[in-house]
C-alpha atoms as a PDB file:
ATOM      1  CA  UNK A   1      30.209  -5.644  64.798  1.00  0.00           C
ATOM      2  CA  UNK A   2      27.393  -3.140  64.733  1.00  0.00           C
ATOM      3  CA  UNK A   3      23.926  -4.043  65.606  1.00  0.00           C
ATOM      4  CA  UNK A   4      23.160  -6.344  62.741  1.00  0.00           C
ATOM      5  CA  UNK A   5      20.414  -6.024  59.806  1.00  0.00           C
ATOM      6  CA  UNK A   6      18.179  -9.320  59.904  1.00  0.00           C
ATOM      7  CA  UNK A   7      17.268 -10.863  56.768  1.00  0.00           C
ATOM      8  CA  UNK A   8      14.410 -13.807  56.642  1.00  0.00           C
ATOM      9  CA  UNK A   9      15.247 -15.751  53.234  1.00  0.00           C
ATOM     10  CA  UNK A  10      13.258 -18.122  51.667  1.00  0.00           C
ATOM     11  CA  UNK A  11      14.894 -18.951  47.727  1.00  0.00           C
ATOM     12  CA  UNK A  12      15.102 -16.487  44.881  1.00  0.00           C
ATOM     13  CA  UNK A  13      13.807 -13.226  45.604  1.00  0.00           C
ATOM     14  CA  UNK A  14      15.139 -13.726  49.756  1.00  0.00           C
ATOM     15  CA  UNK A  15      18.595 -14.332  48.257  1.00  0.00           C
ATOM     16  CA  UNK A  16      18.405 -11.178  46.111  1.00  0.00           C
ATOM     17  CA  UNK A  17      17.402  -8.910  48.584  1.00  0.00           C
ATOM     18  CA  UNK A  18      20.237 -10.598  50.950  1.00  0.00           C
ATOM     19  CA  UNK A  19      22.884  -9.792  48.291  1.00  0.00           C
ATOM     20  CA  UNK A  20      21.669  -6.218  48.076  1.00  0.00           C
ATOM     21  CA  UNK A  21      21.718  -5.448  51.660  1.00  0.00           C
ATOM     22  CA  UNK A  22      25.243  -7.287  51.725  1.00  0.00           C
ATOM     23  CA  UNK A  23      26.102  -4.540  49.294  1.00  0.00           C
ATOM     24  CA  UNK A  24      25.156  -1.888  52.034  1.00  0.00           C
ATOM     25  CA  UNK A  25      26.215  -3.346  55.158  1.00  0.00           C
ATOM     26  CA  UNK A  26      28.889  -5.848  54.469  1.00  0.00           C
ATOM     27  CA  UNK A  27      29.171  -8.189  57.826  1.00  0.00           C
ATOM     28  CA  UNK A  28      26.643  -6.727  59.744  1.00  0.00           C
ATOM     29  CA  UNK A  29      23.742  -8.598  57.700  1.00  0.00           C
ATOM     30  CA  UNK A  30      22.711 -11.690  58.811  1.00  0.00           C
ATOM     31  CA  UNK A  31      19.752 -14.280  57.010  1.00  0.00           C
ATOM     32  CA  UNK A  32      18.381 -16.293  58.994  1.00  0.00           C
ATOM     33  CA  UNK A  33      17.106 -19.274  55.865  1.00  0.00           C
ATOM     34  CA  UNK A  34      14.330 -21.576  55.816  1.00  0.00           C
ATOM     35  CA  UNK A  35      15.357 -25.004  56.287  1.00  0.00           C
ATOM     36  CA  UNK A  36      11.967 -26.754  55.582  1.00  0.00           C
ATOM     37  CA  UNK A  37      12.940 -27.487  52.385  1.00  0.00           C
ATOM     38  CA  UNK A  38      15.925 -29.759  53.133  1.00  0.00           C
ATOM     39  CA  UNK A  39      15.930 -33.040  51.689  1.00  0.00           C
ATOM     40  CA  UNK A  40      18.828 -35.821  51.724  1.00  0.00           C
ATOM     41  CA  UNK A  41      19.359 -37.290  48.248  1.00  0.00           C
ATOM     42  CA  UNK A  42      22.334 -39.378  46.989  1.00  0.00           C
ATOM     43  CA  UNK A  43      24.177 -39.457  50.143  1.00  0.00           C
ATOM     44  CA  UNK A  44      23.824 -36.435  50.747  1.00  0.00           C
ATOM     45  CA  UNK A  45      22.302 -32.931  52.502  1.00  0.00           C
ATOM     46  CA  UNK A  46      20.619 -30.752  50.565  1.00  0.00           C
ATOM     47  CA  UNK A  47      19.651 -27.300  52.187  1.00  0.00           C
ATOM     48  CA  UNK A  48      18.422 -25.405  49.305  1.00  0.00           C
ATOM     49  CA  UNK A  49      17.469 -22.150  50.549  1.00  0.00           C
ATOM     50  CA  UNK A  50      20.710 -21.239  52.592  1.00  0.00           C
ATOM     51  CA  UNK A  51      23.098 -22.676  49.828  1.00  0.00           C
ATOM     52  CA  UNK A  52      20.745 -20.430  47.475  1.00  0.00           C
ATOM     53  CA  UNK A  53      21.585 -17.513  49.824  1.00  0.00           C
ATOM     54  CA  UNK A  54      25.486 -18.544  50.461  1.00  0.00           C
ATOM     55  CA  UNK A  55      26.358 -18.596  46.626  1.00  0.00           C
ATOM     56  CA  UNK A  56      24.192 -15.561  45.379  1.00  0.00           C
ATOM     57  CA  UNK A  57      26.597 -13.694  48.490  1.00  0.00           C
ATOM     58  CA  UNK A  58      29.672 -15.409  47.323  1.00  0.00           C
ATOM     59  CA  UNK A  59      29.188 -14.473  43.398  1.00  0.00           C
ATOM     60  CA  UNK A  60      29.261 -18.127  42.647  1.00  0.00           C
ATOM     61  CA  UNK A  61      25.075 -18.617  41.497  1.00  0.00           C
ATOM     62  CA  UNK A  62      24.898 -19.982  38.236  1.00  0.00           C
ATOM     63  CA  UNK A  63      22.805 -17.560  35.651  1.00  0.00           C
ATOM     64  CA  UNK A  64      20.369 -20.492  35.641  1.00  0.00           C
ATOM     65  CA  UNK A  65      19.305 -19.116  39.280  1.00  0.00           C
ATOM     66  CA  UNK A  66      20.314 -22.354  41.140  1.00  0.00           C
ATOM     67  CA  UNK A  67      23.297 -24.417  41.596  1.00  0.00           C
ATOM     68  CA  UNK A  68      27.274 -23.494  41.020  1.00  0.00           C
ATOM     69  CA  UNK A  69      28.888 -21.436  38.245  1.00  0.00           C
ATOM     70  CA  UNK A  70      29.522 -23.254  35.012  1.00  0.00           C
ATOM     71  CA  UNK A  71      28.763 -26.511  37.091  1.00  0.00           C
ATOM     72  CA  UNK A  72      28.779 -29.972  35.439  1.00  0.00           C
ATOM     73  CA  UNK A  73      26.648 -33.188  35.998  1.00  0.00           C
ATOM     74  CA  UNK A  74      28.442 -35.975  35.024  1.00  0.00           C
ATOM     75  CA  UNK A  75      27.607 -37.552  38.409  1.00  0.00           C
ATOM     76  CA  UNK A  76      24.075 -37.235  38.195  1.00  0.00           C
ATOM     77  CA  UNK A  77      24.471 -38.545  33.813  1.00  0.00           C
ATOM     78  CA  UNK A  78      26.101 -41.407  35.444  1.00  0.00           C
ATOM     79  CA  UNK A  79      23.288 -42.180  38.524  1.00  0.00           C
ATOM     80  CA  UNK A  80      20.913 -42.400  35.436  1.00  0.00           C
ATOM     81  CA  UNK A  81      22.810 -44.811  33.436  1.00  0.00           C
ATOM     82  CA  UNK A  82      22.796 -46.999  36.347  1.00  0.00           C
ATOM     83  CA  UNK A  83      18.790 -46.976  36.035  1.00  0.00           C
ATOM     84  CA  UNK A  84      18.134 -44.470  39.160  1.00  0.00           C
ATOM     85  CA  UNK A  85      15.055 -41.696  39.235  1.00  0.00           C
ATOM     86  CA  UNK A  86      16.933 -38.719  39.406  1.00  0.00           C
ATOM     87  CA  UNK A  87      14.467 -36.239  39.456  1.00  0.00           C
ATOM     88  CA  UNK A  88      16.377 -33.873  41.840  1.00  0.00           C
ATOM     89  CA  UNK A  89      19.628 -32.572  39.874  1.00  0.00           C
ATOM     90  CA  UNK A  90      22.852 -31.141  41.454  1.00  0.00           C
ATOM     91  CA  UNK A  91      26.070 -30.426  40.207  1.00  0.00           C
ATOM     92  CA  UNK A  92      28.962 -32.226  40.620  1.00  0.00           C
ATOM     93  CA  UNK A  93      30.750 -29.492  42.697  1.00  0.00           C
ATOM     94  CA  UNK A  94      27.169 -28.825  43.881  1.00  0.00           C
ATOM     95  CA  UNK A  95      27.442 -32.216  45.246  1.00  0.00           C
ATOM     96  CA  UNK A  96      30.393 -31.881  46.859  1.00  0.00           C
ATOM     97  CA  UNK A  97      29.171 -29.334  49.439  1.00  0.00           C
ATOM     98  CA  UNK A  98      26.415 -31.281  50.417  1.00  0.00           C
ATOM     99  CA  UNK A  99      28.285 -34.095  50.914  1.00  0.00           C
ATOM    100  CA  UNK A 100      30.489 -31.942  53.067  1.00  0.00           C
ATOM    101  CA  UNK A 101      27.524 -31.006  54.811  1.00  0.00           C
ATOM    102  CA  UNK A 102      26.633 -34.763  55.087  1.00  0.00           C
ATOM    103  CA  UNK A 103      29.951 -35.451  56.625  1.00  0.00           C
ATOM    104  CA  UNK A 104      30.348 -32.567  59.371  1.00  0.00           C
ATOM    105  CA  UNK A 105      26.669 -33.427  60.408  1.00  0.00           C
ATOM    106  CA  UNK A 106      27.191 -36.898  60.741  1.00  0.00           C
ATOM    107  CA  UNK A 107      30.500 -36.152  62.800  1.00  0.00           C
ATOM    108  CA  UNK A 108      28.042 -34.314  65.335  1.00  0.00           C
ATOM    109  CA  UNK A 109      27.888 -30.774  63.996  1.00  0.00           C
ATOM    110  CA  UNK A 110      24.724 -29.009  64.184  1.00  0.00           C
ATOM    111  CA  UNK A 111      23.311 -27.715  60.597  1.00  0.00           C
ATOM    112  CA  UNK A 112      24.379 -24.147  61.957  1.00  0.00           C
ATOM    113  CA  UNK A 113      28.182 -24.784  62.653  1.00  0.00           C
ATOM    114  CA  UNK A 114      28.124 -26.812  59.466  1.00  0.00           C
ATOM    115  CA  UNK A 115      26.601 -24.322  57.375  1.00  0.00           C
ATOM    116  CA  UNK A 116      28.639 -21.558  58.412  1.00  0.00           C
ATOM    117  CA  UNK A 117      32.005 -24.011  57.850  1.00  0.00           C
ATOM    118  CA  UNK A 118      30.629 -24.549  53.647  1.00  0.00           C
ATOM    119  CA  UNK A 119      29.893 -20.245  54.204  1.00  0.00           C
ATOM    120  CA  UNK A 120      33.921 -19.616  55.210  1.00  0.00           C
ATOM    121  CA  UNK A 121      35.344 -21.607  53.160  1.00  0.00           C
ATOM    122  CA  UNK A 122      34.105 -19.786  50.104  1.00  0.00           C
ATOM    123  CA  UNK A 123      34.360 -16.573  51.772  1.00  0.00           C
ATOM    124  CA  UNK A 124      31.142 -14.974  52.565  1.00  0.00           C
ATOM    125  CA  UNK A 125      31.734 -12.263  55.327  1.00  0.00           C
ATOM    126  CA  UNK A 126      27.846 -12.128  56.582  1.00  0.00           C
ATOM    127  CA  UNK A 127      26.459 -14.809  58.606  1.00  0.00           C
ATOM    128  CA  UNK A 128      24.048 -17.029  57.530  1.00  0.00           C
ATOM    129  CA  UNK A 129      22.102 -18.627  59.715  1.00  0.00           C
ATOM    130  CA  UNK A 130      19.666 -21.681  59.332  1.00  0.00           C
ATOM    131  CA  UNK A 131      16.271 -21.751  61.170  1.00  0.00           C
ATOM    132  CA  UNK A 132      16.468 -24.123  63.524  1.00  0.00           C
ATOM    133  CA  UNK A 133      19.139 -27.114  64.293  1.00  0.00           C
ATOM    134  CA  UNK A 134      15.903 -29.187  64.484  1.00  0.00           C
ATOM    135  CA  UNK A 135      14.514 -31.206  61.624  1.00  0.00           C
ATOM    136  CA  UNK A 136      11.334 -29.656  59.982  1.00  0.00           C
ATOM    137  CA  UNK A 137       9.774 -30.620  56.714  1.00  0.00           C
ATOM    138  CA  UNK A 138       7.118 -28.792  54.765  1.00  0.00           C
ATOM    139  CA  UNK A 139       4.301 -31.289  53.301  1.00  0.00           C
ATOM    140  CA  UNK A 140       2.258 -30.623  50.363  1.00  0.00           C
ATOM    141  CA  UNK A 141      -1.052 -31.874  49.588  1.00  0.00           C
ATOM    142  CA  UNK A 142      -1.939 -31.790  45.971  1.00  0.00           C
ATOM    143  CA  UNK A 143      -4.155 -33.846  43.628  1.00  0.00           C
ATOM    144  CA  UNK A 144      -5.043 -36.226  46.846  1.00  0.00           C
ATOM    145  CA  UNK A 145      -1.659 -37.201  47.346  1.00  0.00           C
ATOM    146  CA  UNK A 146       1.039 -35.543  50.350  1.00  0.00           C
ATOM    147  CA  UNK A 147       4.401 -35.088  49.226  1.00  0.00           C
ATOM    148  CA  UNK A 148       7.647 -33.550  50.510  1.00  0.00           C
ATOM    149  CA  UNK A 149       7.917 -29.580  48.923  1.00  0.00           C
ATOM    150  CA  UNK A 150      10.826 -30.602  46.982  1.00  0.00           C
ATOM    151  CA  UNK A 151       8.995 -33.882  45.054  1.00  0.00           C
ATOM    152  CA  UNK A 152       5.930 -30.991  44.764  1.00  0.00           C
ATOM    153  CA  UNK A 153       7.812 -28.343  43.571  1.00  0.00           C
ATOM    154  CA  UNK A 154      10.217 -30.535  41.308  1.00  0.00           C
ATOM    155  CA  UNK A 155       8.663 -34.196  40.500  1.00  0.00           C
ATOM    156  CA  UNK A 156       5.151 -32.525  40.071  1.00  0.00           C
ATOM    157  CA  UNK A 157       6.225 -29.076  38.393  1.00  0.00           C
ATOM    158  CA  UNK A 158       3.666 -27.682  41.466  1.00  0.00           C
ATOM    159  CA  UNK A 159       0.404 -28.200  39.820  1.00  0.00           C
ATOM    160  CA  UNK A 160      -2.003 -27.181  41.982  1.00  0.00           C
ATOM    161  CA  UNK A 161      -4.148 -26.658  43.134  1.00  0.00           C
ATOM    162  CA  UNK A 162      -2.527 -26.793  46.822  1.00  0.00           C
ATOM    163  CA  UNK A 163      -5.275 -28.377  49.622  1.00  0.00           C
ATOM    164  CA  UNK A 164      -2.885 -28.582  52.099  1.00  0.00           C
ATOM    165  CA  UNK A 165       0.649 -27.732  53.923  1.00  0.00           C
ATOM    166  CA  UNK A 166       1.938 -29.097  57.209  1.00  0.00           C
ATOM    167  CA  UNK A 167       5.368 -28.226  58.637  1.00  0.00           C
ATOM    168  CA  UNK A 168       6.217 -32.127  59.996  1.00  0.00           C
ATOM    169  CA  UNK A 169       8.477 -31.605  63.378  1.00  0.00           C
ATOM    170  CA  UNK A 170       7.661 -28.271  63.973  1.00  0.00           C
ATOM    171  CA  UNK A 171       6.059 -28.438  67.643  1.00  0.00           C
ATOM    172  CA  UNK A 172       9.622 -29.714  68.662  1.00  0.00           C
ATOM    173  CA  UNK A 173      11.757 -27.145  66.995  1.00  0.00           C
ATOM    174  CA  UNK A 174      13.267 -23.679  67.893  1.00  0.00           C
ATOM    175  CA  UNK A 175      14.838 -20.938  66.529  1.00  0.00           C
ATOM    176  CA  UNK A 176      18.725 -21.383  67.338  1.00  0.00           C
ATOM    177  CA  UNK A 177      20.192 -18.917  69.825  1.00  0.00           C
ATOM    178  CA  UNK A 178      22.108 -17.376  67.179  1.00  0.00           C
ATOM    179  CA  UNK A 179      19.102 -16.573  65.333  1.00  0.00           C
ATOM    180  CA  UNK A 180      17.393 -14.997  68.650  1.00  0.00           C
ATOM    181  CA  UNK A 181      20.654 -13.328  69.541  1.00  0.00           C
ATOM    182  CA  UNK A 182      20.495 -11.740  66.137  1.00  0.00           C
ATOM    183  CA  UNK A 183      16.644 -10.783  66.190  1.00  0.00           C
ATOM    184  CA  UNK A 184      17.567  -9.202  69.930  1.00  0.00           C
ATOM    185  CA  UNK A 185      20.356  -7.115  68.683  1.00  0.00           C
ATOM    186  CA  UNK A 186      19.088  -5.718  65.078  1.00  0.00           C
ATOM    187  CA  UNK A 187      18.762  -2.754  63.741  1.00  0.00           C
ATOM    188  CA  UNK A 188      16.257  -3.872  61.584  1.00  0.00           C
ATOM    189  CA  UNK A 189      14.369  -6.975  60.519  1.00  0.00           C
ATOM    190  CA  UNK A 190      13.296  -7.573  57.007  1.00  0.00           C
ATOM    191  CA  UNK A 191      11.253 -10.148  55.929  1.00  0.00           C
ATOM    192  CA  UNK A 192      12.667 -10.979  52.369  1.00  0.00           C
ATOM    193  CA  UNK A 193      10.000 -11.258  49.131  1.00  0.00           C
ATOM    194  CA  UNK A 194      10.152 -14.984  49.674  1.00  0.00           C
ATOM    195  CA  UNK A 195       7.071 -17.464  49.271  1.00  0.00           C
ATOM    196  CA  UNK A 196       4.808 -16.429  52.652  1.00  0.00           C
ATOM    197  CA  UNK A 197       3.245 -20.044  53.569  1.00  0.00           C
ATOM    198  CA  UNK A 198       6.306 -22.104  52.180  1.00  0.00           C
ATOM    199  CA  UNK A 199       9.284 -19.901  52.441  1.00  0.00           C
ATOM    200  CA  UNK A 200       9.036 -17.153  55.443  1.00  0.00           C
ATOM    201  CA  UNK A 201       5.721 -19.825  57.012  1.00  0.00           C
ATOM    202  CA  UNK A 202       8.257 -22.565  58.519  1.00  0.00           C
ATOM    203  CA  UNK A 203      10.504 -19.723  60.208  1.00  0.00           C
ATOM    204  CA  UNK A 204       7.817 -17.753  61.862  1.00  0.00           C
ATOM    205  CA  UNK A 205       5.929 -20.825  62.922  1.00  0.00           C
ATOM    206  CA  UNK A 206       8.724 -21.763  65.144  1.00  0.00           C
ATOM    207  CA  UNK A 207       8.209 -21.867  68.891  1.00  0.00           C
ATOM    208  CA  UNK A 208       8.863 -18.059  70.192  1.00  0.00           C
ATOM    209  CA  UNK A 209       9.420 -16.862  66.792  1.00  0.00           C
ATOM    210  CA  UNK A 210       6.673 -14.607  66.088  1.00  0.00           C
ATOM    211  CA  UNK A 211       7.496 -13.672  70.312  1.00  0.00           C
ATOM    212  CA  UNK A 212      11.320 -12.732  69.723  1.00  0.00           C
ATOM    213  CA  UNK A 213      10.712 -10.636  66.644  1.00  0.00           C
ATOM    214  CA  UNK A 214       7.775  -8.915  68.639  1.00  0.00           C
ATOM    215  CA  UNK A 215       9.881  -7.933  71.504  1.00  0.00           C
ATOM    216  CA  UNK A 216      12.902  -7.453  69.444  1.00  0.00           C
ATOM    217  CA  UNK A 217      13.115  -3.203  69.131  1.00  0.00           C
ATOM    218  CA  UNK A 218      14.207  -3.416  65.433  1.00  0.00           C
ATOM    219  CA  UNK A 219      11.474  -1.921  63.110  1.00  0.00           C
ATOM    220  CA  UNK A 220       9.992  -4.777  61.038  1.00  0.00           C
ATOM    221  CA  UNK A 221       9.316  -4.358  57.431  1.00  0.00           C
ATOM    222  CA  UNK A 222       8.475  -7.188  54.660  1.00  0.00           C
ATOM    223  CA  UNK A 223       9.101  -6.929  50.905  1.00  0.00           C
ATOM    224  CA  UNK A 224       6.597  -7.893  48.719  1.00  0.00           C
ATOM    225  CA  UNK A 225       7.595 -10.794  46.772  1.00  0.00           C
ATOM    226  CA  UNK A 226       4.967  -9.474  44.169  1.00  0.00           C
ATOM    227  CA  UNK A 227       5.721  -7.581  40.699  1.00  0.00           C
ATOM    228  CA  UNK A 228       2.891  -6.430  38.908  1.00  0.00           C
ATOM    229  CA  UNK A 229       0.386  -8.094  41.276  1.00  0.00           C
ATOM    230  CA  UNK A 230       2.112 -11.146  39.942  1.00  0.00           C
ATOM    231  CA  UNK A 231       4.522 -13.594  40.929  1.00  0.00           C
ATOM    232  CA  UNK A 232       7.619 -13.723  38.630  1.00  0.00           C
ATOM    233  CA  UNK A 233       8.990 -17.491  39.415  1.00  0.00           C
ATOM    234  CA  UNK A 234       7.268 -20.480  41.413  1.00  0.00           C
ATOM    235  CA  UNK A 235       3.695 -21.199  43.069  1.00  0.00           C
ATOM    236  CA  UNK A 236       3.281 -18.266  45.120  1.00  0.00           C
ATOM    237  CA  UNK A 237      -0.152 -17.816  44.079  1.00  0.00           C
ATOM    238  CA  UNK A 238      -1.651 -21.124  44.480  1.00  0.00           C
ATOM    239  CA  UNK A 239       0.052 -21.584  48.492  1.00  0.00           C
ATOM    240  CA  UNK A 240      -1.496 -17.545  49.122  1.00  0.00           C
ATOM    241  CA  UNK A 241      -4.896 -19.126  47.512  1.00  0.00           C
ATOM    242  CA  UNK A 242      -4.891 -22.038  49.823  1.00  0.00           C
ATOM    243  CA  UNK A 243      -4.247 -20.190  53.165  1.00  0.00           C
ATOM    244  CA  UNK A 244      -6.768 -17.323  52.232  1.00  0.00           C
ATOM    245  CA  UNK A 245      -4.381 -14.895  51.295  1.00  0.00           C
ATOM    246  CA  UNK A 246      -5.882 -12.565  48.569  1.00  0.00           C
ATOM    247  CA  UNK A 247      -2.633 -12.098  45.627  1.00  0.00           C
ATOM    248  CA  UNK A 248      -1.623  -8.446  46.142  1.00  0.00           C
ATOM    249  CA  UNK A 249       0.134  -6.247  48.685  1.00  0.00           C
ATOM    250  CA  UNK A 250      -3.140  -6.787  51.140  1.00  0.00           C
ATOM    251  CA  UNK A 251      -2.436 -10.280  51.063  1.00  0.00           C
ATOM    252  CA  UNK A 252       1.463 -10.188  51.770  1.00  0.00           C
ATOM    253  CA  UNK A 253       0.229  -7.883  54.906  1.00  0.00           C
ATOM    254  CA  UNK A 254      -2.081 -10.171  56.264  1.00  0.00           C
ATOM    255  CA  UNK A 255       0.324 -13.388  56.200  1.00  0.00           C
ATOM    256  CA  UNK A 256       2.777 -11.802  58.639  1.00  0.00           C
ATOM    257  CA  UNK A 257      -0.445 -10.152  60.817  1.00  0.00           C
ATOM    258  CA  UNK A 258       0.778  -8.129  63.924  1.00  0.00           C
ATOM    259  CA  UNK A 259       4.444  -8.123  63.083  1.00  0.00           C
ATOM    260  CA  UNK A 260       5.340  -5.688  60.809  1.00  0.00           C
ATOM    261  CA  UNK A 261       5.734  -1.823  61.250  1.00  0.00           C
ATOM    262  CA  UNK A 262       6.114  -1.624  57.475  1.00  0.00           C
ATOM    263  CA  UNK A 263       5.713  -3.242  53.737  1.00  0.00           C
ATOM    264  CA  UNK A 264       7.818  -2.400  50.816  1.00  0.00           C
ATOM    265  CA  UNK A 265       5.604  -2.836  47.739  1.00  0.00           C
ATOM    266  CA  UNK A 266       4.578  -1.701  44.016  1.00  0.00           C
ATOM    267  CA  UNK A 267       1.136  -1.590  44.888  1.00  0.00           C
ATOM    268  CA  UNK A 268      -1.269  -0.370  48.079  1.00  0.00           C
ATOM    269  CA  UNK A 269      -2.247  -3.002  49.823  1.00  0.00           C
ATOM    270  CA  UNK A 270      -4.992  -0.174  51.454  1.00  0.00           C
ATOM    271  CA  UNK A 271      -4.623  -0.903  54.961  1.00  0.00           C
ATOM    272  CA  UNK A 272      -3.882   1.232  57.895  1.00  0.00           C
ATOM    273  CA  UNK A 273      -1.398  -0.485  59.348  1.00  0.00           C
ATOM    274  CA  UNK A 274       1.323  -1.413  58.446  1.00  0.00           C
ATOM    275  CA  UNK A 275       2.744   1.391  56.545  1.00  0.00           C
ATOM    276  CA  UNK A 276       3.260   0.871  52.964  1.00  0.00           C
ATOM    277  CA  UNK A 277       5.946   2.402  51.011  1.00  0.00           C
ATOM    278  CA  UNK A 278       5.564   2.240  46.971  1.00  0.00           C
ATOM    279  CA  UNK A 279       8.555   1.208  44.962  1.00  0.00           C
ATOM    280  CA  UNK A 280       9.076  -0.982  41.929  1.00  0.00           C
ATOM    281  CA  UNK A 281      10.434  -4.339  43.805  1.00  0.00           C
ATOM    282  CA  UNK A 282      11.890  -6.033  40.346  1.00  0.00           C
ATOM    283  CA  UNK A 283      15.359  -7.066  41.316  1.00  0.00           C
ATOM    284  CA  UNK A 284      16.629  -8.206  38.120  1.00  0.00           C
ATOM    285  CA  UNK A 285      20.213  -6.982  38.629  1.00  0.00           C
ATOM    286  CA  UNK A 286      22.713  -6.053  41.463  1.00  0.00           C
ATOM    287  CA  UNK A 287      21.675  -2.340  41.334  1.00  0.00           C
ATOM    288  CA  UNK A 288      17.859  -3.555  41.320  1.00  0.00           C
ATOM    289  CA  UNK A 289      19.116  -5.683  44.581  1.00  0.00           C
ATOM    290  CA  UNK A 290      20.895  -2.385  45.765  1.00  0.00           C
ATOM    291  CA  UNK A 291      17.858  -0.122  44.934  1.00  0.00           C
ATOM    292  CA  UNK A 292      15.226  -2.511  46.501  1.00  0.00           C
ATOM    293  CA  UNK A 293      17.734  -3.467  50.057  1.00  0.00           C
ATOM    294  CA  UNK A 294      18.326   0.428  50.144  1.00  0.00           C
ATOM    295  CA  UNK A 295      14.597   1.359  50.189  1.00  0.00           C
ATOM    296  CA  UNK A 296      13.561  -1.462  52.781  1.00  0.00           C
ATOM    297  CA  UNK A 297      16.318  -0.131  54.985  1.00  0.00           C
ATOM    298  CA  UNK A 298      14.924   3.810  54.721  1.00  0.00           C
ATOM    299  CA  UNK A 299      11.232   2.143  55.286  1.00  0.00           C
ATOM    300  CA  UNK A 300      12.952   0.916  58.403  1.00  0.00           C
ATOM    301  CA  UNK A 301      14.204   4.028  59.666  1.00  0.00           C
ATOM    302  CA  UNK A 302      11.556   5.498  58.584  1.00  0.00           C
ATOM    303  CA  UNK A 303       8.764   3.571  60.887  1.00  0.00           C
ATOM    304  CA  UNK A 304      11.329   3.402  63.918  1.00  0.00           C
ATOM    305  CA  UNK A 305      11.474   7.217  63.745  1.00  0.00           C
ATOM    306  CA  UNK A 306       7.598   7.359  63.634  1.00  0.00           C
ATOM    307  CA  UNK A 307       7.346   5.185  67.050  1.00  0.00           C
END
C-alpha cells in the first residue's frame, strides 16, 4: 500500500469528506473516528461516528443521513410497547451490527479488530480506524445539568447554551498503534469538517496526539466544517461559543492551534498562518465530496511543496 492519506472523522461532514477521498485513493485512505460518542443501549454497542463513516464508504447510509438503507424498526416499535424510553433509535439491521460489535468485544476483541471485522464484512477496502481501544466519553453541561453527548444531542435536541464539556477517561487513553502507524506513514493528514470541541476535540486530546501528528512529515490541512459562515446540521456554534472559538474560518484555525500547515475554507479566516485556500466546502453530493477531498489533497501538496 502506498503511504496512506489520514482522515480525522467526526459524523456528517467527516464521513463526506472520507467518501470523497475514498473516491481518489481507494485503500490508501484511512479515518481514524471519534469514539467519544459511544454509548451502549439495548444490549448493545453503539459507535456512531465510525459506523457513520463505514456505511457512507460502503454505499449503505440511509438518505436520512444516519442509520442503514431502507432500514426498519420494528424492534425498537416493540421496546416501546413494552413501556421502555427509547429515545435513542436504531434499526433493526442497525441493531444487528452493534450487537455484533457487543459480542466480538465481549469475547475479548479490542473496538479496533472489532470494528474493522463489521468494516470487511460489508466490504469497505479503506481502513477505518477508531481513536483509541480505551473508553472515553464526552460530557455535556447544559441548563445545570451534565449529560452524556448522545442524551444532549438526542434527549435534549442540544439546547444550549453549552457551559461545559469534559472528555471522562481521557488521561488514561491513547491513540492505538494503528492510528500512530498511520499518522507516521501519511502522505497527508486532513482534519475532516467535523464538530472541533466534540468531534475532532476527543481525538487530538489524546495522550501524544497533538505530538505524533506534529512530528509526522505529512502536510496537515483542516476543512472547514463551515458553509456560509454557518453551520449546516448540529450545534457547532454553541460548543465553538463555549470554548472561545469565534464562528468563521478564524475560529476553525484557532481550535487546532500549531498543527496545521493549511485550511480549506469559503471564507478568510485573515491569519498568517496557516495558509488558507478558498473553495465552496458544500458537499451535498458525491462530486461535491470529490470536488471538496480533491482540493484538500492539492492544499496538501501544495503547503508540503512550500516547506
Amino acid at each position: 500500500m502506498a503511504a496512506p492519506v489520514v482522515v480525522l472523522a467526526g459524523g456528517t461532514g467527516g464521513a463526506k469528506l472520507a467518501r470523497g477521498m475514498l473516491d481518489l485513493v481507494g485503500e490508501d485512505l484511512v479515518v481514524v473516528a471519534n469514539t467519544a460518542d459511544d454509548v451502549e443501549l439495548y444490549g448493545a454497542h453503539v459507535s456512531p461516528d465510525p459506523d457513520l463513516v463505514t456505511f457512507r464508504l460502503a454505499g449503505l447510509l440511509d438518505e436520512r443521513g444516519w442509520g442503514l438503507e431502507g432500514d426498519t424498526f420494528a424492534v425498537m416499535d416493540a421496546l416501546r410497547a413494552l413501556g421502555v424510553d427509547v429515545w435513542f433509535n436504531l434499526g433493526d439491521r442497525d441493531l444487528a451490527w452493534c450487537i455484533e460489535r457487543r459480542r466480538l468485544l465481549d469475547g475479548g476483541d479490542t473496538p479496533t479488530a472489532a470494528h474493522t471485522a463489521l468494516a470487511r464484512a460489508v466490504g469497505v477496502a479503506a481502513r477505518i480506524l477508531p481513536m483509541s481501544d480505551e473508553l472515553v466519553r464526552t460530557r455535556v453541561l447544559a441548563r445545570g445539568e451534565w449529560t452524556g453527548v448522545q442524551e444532549f444531542l438526542i434527549r435534549q435536541q442540544a439546547e444550549g447554551p453549552v457551559d461545559g464539556v469534559a472528555f471522562d477517561g481521557i488521561a488514561q487513553a491513547r491513540p492505538t498503534q494503528q492510528v500512530l502507524d498511520a499518522i507516521a506513514a501519511a502522505r497527508a493528514i486532513v482534519i475532516g469538517p467535523s464538530n472541533p470541541v466534540i468531534s475532532i476535540g476527543p481525538i487530538l486530546e489524546l495522550a501524544g496526539m497533538r505530538e505524533a501528528i506534529a512530528a509526522s512529515p505529512a502536510p496537515v490541512v483542516a476543512v472547514s466544517p463551515l458553509v456560509g459562515g454557518r453551520v449546516l446540521k448540529g450545534p457547532t456554534a454553541a460548543f465553538m461559543a463555549w470554548a472561545g472559538l469565534p464562528l468563521g474560518a478564524a475560529g476553525i484555525a484557532r481550535a487546532y492551534g500549531g498543527l496545521l500547515d493549511g485550511l480549506l475554507a469559503d471564507e478568510d479566516a485573515g491569519v498568517a498562518e496557516p495558509r488558507v485556500s478558498l473553495l465552496d466546502t458544500l458537499m451535498a453530493d458525491g462530486q461535491g465530496c470529490r470536488r471538496v477531498a480533491g482540493a484538500a489533497l492539492e492544499l496538501a501538496e501544495q503547503v508540503a511543496g512550500g516547506r
